[in-house]
Protein backbone atom coordinates (compact mmCIF):
# COMPACT_ATOMS: atom_id res chain seq x y z
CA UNK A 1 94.88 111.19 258.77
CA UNK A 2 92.20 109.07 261.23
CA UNK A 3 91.89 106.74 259.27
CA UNK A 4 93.99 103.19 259.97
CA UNK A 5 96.18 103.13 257.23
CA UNK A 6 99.42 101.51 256.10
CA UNK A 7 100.88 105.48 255.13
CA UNK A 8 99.80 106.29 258.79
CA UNK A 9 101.71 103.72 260.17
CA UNK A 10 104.87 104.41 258.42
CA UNK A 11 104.98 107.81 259.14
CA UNK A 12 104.32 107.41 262.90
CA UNK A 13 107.67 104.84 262.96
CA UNK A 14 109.19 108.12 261.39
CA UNK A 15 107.95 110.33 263.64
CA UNK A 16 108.27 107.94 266.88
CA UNK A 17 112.53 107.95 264.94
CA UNK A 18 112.72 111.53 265.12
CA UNK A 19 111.20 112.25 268.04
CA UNK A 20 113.98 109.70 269.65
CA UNK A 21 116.50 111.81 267.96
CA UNK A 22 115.97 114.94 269.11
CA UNK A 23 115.55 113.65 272.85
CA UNK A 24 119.35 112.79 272.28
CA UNK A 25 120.24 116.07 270.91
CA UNK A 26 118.34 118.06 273.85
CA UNK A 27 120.37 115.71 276.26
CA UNK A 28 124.03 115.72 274.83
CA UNK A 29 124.11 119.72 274.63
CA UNK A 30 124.54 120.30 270.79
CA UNK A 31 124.51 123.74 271.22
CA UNK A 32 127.96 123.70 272.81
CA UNK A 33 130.31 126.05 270.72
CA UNK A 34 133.80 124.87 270.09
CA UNK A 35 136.75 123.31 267.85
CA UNK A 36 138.33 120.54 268.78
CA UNK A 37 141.75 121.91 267.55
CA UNK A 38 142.99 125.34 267.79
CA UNK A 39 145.49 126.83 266.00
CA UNK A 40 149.29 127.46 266.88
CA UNK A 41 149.11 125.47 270.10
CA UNK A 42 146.69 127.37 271.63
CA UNK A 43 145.05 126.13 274.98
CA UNK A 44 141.18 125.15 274.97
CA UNK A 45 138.94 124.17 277.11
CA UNK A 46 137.18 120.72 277.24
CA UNK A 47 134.05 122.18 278.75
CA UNK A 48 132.61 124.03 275.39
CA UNK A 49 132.26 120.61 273.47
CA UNK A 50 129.23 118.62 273.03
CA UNK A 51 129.43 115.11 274.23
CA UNK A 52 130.78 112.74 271.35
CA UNK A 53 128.55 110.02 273.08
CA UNK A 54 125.24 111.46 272.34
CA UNK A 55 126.50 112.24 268.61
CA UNK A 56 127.57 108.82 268.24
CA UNK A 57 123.81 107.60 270.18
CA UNK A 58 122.24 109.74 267.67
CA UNK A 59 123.97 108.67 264.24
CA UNK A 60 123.00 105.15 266.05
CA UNK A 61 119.46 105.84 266.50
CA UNK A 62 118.88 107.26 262.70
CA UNK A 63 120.54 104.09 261.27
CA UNK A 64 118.25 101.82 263.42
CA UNK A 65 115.19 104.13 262.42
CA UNK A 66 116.47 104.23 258.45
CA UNK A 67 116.31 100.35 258.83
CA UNK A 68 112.99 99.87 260.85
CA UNK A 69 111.42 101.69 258.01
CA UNK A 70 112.90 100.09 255.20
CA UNK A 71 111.99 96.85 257.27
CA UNK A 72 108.14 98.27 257.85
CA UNK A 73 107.87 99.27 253.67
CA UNK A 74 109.03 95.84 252.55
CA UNK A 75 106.69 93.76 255.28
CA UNK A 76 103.47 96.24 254.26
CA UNK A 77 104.64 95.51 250.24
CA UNK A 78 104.73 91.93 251.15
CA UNK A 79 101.14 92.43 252.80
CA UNK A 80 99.73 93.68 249.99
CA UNK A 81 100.94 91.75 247.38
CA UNK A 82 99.20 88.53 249.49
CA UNK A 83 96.22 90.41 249.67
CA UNK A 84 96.04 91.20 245.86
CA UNK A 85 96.63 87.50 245.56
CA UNK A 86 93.67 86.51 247.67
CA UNK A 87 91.32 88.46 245.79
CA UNK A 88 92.78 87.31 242.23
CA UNK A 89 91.38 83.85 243.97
């Protein structure tokens, strides 16, 4: 795991994802317990639901981070395949 590799570096933009992620979720109060419709009319109260922000910040951020990494695979394949070239030369 020291060593400076391509794997390394993927999984730290994975990591460095989820870690941004789960900042979100400690912030927006996921935890909150709560429907947002009751049955038969009943009254509820606002204060038991999580934020919709942070849900929508978080499906956000996991998009951005699925396409950073897809982004990161195809440049390191692209790296690689030069390389390979160089040396067939």
């Amino acid at each position: 795991m020291l060593k400076n590799t391509w794997v390394n570096c993927i999984f730290a933009i994975i990591t460095l994802g989820n870690g941004a992620n789960l900042i979100i979720f400690s912030i927006g109060n996921v935890l909150a317990h709560g429907y947002p419709f009751n049955g038969e009319g009943e009254a509820f109260s606002t204060v038991r639901f999580a934020d919709p922000l942070t849900q929508a910040l978080v499906l956000t951020a996991i998009v951005i981070s699925f396409a950073t990494l897809c982004f990161v695979i195809s440049l390191v394949k692209k790296i690689n395949d030069v390389r390979k070239e160089e040396e067939a030369q």
